[in-house]
Protein backbone atom coordinates (compact mmCIF):
# COMPACT_ATOMS: atom_id res chain seq x y z
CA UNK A 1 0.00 0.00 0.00
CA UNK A 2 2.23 2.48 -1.32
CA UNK A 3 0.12 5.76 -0.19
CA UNK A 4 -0.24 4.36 3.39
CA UNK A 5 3.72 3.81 3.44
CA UNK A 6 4.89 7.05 2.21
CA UNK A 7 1.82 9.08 4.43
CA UNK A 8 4.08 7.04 7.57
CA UNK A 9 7.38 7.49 6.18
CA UNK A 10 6.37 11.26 6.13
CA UNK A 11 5.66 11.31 9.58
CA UNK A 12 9.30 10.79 10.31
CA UNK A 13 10.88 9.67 13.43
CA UNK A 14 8.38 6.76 15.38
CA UNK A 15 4.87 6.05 14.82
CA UNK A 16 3.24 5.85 18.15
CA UNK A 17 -0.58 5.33 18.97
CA UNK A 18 -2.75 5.92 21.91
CA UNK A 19 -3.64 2.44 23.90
CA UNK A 20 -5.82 4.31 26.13
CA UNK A 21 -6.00 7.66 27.22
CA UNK A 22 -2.05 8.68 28.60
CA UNK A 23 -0.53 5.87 27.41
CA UNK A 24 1.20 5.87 24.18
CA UNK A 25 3.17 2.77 22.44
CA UNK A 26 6.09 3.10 19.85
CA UNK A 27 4.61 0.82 16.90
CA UNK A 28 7.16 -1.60 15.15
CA UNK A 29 8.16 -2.13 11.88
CA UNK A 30 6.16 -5.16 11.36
CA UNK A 31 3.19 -2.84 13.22
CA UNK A 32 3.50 -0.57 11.01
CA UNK A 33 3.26 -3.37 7.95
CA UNK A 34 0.43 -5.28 9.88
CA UNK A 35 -1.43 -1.76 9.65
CA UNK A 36 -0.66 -1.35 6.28
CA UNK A 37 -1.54 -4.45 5.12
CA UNK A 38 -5.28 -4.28 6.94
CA UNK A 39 -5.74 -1.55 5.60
CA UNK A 40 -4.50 -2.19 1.78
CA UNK A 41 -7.35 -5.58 2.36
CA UNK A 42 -10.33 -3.25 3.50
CA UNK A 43 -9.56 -0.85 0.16
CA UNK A 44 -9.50 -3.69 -2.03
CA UNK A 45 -12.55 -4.90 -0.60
């Protein structure tokens, strides 16, 4: 999912996300591909 991948490589730096309210976690590379590939299955339907 190339748009996904260069919107997060334009982020720079680490990709973090909210677990609950406060807490924050650094996502992964393979996160970050897990994410990525979810997402590329929902757009293709």
């Amino acid at each position: 999912m190339e748009r996904t991948g260069d919107a997060l490589a334009a982020l720079g730096g680490d990709v973090t996300v909210e677990t609950f309210p406060g807490a924050r976690h650094a996502l992964t590379d393979g996160e970050v591909a897990a994410v990525e590939s979810r997402l590329a299955a929902l757009l293709d339907g």
